[in-house]
N, C-alpha and C. Protein backbone atom coordinates (compact mmCIF):
# COMPACT_ATOMS: atom_id res chain seq x y z
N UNK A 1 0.84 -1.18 0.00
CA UNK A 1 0.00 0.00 0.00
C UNK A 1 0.89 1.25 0.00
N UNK A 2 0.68 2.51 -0.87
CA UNK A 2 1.66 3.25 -1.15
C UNK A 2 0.84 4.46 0.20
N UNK A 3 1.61 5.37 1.02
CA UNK A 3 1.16 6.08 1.67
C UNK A 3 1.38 7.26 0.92
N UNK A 4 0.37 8.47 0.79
CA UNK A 4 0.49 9.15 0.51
C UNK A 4 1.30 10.35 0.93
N UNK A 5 2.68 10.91 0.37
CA UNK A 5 3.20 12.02 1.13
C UNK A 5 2.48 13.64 1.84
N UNK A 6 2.85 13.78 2.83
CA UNK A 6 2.09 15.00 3.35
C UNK A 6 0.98 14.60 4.24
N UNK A 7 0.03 15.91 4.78
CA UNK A 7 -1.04 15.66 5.04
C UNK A 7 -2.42 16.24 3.84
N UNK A 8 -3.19 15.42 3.77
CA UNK A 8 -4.29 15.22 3.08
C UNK A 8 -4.82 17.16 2.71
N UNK A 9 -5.74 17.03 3.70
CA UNK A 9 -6.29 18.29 4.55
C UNK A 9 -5.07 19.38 4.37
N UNK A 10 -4.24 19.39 4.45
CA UNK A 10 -3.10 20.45 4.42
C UNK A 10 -2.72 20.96 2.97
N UNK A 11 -2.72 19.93 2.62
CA UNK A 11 -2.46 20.00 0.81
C UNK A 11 -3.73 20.82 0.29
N UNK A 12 -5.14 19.93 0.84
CA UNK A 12 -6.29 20.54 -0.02
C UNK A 12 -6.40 21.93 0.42
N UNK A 13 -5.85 22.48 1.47
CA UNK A 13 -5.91 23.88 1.99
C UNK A 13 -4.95 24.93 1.28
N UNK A 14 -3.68 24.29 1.15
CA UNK A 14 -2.94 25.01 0.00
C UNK A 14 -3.19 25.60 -1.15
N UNK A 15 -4.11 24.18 -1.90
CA UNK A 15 -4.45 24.57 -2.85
C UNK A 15 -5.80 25.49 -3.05
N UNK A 16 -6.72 25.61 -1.83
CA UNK A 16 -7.60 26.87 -2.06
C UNK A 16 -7.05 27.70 -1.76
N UNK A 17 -6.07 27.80 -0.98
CA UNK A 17 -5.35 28.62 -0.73
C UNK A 17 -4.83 29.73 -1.63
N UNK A 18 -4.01 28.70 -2.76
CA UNK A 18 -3.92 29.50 -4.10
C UNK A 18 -4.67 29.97 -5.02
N UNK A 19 -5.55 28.97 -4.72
CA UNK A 19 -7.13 29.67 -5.84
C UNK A 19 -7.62 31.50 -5.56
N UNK A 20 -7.79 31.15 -4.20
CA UNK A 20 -8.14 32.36 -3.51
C UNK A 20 -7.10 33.55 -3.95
N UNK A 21 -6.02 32.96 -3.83
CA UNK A 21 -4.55 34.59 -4.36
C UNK A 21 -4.63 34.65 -5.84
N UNK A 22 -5.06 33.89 -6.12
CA UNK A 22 -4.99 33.78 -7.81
C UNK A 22 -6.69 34.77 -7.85
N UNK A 23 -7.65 34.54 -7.33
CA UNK A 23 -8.84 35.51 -7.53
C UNK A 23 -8.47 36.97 -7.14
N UNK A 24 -7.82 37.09 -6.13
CA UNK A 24 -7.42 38.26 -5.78
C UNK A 24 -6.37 38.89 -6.77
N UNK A 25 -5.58 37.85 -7.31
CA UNK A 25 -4.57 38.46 -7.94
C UNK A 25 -5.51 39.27 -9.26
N UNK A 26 -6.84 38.67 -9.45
CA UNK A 26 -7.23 38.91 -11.28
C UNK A 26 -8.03 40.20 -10.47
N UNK A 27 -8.24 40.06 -9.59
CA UNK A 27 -9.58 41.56 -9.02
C UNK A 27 -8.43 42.68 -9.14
N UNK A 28 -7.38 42.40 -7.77
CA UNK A 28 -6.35 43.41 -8.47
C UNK A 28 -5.87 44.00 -9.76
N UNK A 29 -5.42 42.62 -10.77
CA UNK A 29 -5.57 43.38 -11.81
C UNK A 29 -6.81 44.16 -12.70
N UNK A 30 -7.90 43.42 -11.89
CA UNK A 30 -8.90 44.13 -12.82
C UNK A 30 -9.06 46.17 -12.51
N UNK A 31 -8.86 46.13 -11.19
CA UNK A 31 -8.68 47.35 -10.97
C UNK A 31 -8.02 48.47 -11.33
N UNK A 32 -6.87 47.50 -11.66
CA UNK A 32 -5.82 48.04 -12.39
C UNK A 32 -6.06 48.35 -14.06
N UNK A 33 -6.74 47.73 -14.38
CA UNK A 33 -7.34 48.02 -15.75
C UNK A 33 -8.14 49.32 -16.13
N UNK A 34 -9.16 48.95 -14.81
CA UNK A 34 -10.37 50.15 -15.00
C UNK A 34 -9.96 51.08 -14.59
N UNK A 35 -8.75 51.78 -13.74
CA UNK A 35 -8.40 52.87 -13.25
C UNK A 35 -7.22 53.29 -14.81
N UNK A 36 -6.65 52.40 -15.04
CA UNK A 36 -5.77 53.01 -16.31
C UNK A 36 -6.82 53.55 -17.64
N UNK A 37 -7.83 52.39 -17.92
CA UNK A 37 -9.13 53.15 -19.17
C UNK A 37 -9.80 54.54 -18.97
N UNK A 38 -10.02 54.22 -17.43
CA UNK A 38 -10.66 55.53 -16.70
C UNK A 38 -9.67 56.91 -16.65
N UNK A 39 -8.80 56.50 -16.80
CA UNK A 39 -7.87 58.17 -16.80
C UNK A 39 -7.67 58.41 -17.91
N UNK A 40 -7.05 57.64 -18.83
CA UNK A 40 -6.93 57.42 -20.69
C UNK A 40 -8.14 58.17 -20.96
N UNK A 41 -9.41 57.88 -20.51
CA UNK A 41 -10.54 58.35 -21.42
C UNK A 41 -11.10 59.81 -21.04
N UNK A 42 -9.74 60.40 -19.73
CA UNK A 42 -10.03 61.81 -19.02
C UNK A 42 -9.24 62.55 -20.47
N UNK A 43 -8.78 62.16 -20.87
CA UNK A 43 -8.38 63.16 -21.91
C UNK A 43 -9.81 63.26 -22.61
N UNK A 44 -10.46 62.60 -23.02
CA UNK A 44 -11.57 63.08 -24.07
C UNK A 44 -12.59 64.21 -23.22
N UNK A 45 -12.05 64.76 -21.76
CA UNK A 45 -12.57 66.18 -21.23
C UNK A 45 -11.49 67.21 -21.64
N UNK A 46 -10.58 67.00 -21.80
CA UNK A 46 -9.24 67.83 -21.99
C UNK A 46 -9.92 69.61 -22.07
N UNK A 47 -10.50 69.50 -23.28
CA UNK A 47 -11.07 70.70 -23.79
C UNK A 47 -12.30 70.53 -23.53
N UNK A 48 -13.00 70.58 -22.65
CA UNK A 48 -14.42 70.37 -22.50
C UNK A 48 -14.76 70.99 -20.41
N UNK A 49 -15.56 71.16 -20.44
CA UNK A 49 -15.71 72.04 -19.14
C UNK A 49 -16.45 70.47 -18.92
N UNK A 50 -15.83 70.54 -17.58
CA UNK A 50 -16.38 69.24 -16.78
C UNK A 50 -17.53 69.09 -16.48
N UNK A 51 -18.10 70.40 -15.47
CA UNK A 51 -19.57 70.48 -14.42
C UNK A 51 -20.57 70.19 -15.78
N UNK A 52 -20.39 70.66 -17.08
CA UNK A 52 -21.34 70.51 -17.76
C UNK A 52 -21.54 69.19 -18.40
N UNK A 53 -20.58 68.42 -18.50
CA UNK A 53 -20.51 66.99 -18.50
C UNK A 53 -21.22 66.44 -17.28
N UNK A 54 -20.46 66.52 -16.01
CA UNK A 54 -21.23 65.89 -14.99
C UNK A 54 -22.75 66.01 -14.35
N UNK A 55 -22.86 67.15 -15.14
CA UNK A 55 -23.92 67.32 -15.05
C UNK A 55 -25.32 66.96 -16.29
N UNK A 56 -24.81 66.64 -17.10
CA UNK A 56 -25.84 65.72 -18.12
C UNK A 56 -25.76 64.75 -17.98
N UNK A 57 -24.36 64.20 -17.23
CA UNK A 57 -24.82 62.98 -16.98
C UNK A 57 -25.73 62.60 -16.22
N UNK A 58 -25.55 63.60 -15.01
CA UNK A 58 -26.67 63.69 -13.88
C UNK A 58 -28.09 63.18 -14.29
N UNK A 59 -27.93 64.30 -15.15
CA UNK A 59 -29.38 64.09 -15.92
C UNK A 59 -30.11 62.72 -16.49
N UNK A 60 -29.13 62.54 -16.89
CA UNK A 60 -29.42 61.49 -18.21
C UNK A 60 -29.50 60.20 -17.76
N UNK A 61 -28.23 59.47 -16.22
CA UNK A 61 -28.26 58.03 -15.53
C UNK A 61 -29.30 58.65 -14.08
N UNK A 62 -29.75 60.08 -14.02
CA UNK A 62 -31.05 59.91 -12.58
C UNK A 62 -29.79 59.77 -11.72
N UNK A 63 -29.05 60.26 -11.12
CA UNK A 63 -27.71 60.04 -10.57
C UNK A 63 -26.87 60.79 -9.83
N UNK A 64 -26.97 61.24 -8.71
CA UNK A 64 -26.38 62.29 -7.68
C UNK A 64 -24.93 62.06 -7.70
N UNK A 65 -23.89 62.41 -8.72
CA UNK A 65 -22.16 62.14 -8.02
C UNK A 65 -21.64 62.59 -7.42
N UNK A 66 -22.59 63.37 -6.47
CA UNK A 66 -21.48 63.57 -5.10
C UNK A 66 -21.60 62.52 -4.01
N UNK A 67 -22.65 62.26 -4.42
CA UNK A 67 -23.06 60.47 -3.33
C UNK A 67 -22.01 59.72 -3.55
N UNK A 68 -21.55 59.32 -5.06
CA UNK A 68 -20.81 58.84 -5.30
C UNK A 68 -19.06 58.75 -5.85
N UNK A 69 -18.68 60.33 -6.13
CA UNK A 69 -17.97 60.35 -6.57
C UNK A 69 -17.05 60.80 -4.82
N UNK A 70 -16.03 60.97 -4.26
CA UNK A 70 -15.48 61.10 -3.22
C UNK A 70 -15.04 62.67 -3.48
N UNK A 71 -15.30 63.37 -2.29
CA UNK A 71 -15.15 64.81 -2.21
C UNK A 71 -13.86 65.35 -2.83
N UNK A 72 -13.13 65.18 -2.35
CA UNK A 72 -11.74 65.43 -2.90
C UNK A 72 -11.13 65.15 -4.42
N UNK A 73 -12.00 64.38 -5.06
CA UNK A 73 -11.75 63.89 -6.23
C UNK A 73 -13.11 65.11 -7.10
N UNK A 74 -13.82 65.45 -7.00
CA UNK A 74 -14.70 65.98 -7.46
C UNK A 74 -14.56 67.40 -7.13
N UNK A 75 -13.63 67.91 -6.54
CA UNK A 75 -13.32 69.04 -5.92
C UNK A 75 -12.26 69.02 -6.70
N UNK A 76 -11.16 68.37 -7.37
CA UNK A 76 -9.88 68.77 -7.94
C UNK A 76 -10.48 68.75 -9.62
N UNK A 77 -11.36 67.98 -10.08
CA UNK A 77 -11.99 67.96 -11.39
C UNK A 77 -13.00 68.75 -11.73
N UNK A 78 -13.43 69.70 -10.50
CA UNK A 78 -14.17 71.21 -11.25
C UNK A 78 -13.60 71.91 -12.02
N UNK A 79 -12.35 71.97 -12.02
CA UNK A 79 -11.72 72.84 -12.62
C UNK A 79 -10.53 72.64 -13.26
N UNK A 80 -10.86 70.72 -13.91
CA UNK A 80 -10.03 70.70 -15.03
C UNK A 80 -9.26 71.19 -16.01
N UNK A 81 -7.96 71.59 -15.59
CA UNK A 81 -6.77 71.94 -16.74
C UNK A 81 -5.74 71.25 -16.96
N UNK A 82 -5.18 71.35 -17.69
CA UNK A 82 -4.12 70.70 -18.64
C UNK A 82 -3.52 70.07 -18.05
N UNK A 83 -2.35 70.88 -17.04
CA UNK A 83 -1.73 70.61 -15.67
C UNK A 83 -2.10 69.88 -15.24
N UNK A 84 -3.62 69.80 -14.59
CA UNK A 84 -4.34 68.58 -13.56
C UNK A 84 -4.26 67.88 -14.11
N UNK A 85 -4.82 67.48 -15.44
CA UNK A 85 -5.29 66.24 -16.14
C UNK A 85 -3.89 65.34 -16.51
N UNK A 86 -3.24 66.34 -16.49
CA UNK A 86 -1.71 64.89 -16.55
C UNK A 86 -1.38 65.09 -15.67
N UNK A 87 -1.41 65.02 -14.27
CA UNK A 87 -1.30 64.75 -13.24
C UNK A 87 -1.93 63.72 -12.30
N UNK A 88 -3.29 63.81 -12.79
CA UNK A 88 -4.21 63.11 -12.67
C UNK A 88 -4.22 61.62 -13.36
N UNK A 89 -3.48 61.67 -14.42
CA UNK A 89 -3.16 60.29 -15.29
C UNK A 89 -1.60 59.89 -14.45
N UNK A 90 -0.89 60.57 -14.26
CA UNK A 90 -0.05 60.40 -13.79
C UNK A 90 0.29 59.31 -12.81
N UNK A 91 -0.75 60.42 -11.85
CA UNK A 91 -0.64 59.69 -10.09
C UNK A 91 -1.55 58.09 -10.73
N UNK A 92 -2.60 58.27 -11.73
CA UNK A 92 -3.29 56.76 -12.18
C UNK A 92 -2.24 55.66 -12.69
N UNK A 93 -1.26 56.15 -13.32
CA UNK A 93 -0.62 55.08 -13.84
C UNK A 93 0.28 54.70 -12.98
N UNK A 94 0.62 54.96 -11.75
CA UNK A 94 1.31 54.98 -10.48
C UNK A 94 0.82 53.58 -9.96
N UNK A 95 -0.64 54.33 -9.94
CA UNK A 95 -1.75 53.18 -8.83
C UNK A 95 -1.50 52.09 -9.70
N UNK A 96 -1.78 52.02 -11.10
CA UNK A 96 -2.11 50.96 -11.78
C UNK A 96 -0.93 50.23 -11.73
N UNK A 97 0.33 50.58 -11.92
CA UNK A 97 1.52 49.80 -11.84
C UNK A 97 1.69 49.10 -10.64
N UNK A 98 1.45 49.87 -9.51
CA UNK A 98 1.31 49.28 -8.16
C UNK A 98 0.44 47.86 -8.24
N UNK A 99 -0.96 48.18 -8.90
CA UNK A 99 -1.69 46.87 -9.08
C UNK A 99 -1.34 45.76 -9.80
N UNK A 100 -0.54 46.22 -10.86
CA UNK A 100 -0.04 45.20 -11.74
C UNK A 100 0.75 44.18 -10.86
N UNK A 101 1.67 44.93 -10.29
CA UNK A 101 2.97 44.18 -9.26
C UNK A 101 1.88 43.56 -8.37
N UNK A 102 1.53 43.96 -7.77
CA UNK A 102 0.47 43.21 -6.65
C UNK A 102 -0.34 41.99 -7.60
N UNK A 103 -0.36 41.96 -8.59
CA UNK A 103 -1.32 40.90 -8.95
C UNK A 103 -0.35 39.90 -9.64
N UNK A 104 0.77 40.49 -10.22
CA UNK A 104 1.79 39.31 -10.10
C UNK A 104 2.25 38.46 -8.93
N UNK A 105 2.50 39.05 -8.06
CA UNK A 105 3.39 38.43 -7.07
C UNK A 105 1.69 37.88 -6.03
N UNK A 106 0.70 37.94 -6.44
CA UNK A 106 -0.31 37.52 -5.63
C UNK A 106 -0.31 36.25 -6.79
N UNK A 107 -0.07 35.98 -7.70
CA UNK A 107 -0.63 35.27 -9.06
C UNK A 107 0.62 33.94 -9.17
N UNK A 108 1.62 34.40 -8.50
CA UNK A 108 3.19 33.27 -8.29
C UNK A 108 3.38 32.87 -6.44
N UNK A 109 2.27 33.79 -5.54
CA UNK A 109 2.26 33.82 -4.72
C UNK A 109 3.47 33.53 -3.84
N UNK A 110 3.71 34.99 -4.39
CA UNK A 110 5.06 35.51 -3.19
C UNK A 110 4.87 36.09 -1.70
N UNK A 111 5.09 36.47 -1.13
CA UNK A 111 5.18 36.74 0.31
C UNK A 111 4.47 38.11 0.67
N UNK A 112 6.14 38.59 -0.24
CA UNK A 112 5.58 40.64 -0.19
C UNK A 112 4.37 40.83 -0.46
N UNK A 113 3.80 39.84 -1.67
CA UNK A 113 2.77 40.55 -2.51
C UNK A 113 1.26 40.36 -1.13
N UNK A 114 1.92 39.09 -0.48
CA UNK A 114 0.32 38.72 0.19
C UNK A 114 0.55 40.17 1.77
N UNK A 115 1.93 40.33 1.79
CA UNK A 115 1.69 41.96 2.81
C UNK A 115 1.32 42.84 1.90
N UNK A 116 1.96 43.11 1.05
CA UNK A 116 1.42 44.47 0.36
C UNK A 116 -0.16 44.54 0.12
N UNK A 117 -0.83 43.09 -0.10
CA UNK A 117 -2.41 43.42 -0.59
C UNK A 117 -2.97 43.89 0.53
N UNK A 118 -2.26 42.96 1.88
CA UNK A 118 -2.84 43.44 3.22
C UNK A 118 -2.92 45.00 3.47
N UNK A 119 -1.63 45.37 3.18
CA UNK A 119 -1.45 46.89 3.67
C UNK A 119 -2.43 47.61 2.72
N UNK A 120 -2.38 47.31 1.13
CA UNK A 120 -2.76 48.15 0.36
C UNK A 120 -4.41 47.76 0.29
N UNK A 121 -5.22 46.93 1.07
CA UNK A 121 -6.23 46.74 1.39
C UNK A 121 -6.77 47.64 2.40
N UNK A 122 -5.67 47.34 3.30
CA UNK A 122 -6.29 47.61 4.90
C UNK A 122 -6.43 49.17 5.21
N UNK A 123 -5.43 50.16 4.30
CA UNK A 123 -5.48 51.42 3.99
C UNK A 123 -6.23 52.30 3.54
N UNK A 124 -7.52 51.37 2.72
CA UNK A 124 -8.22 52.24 2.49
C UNK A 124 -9.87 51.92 3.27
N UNK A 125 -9.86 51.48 4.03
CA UNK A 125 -11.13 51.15 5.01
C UNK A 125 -11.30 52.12 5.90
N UNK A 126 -10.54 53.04 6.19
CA UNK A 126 -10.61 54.11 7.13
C UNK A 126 -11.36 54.84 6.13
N UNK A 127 -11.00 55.27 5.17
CA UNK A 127 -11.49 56.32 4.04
C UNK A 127 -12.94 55.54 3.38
N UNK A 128 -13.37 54.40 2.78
CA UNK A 128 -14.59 53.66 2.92
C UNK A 128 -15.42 53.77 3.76
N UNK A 129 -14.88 53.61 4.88
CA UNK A 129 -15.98 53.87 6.27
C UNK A 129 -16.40 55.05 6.20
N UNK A 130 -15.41 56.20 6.31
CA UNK A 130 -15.66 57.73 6.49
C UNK A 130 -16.73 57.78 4.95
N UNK A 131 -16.56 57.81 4.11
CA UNK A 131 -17.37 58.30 2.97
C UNK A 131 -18.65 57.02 3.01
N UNK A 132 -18.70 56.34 3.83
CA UNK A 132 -19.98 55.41 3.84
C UNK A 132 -21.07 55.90 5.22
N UNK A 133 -19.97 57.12 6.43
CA UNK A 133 -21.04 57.42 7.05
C UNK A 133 -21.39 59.02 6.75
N UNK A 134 -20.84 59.00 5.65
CA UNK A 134 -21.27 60.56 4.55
C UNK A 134 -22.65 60.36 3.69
N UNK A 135 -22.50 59.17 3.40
CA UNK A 135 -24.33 58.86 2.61
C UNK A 135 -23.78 57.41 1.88
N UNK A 136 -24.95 56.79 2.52
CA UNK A 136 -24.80 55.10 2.14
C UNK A 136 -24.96 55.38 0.28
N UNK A 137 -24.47 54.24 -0.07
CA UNK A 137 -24.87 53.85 -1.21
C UNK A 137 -24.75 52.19 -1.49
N UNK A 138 -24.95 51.87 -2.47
CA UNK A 138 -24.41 50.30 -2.18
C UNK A 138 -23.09 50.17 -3.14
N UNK A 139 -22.55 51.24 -4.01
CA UNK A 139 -21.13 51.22 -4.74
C UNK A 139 -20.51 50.86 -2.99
N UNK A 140 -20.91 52.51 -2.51
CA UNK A 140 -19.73 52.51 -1.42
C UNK A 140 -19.56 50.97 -0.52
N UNK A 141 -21.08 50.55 -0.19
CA UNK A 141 -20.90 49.63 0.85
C UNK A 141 -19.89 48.13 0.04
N UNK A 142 -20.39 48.15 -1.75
CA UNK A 142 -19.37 47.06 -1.92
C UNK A 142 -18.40 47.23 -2.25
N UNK A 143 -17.57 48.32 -2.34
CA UNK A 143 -15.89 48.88 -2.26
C UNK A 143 -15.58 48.28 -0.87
N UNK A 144 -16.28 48.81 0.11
CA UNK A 144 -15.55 48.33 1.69
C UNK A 144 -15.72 47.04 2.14
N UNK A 145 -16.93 46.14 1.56
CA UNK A 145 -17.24 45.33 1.69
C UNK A 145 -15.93 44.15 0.93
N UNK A 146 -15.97 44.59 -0.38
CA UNK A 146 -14.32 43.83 -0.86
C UNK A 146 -12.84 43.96 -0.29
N UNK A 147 -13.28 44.97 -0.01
CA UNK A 147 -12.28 45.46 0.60
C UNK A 147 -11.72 44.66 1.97
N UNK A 148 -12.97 44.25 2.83
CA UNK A 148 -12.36 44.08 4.08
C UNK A 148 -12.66 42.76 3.62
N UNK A 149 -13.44 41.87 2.68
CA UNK A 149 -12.98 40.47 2.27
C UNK A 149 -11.31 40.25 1.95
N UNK A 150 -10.83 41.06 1.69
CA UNK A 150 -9.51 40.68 0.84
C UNK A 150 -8.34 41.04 1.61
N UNK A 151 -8.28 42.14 2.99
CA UNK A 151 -7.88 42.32 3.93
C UNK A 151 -7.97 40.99 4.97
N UNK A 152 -9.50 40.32 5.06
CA UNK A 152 -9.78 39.17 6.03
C UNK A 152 -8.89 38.34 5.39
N UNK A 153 -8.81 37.86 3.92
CA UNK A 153 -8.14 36.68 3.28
C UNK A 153 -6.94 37.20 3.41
N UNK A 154 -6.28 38.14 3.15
CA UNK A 154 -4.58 38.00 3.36
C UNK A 154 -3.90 37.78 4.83
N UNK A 155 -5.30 38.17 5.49
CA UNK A 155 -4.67 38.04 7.08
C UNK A 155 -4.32 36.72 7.57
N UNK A 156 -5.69 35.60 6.95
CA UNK A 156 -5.52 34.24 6.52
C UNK A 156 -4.52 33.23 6.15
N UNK A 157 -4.29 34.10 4.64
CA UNK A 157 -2.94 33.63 3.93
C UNK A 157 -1.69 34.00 4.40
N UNK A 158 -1.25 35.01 5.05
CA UNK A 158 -0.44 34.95 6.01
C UNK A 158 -0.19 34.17 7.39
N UNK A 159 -1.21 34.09 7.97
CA UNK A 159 -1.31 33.32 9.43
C UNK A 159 -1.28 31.87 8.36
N UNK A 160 -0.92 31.62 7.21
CA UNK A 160 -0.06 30.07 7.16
C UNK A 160 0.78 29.99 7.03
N UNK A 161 1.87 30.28 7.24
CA UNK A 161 2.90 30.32 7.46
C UNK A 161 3.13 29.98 5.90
């Protein structure tokens, strides 16, 4: 009778284990996607006055974006200029590179990558919370809501040594 090496249960935990960093790794990158399209497509305001954009949109999706858009971000894009707007792509392609790396090293499941998701998870729940007891929505509640899923799972995947 051949015994099998390892433990059973330990192995099958590994391997959700990795499933799980491998989902996280593709959410990360997906984020990383939609924040790089999403700044790319801020140039097509370049020459265009913003409030009057955001505001047909208003119109048009029935849609309050200050509920949804975060104060500080809607406060620096009233008054879209040149300057801002590549700045604004700038600091995006920053984040997005950040995500890229994070979804590699979550995707070969390296070490750093499972602290960094922690940190770069756990960092923004202070700011989620605060803009969720500014006016509920359910964007906001499932930003924080993933958020502290993926914070709970790295805390996980760490505490295995």
């Amino acid at each position: 009778m051949v015994v099998p090496h390892g433990n059973f249960m330990f192995d099958l935990m590994l391997d959700r284990m990795k499933g799980g960093l491998r989902a996280v790794s593709i959410f990360e990158a997906g984020k990383g996607v939609l924040v790089l399209l999403l700044s790319l497509s801020l140039y097509t305001f370049e020459h265009h006055d913003f409030r009057h954009i955001a505001a047909a949109f208003e119109r048009r999706w029935h849609l309050d974006l200050s509920l949804h858009i975060p104060g500080f971000i809607r406060m620096f894009m009233l008054n879209l200029t040149e300057s801002r707007l590549h700045l604004i792509v700038f600091v995006a392609v920053i984040y997005v590179l950040m995500r890229f790396i994070e979804a590699y090293g979550l995707w070969f499941e390296r070490r750093w990558a499972e602290w960094f998701a922690l940190w770069s998870g756990g960092v923004y729940l202070p700011v989620e919370l605060y803009e969720l007891t500014r006016g509920f929505s359910w964007l906001k509640f499932g930003f924080l809501f993933a958020n502290l899923l993926i914070v709970l799972y790295m805390v996980l995947a760490l505490r295995r040594g």
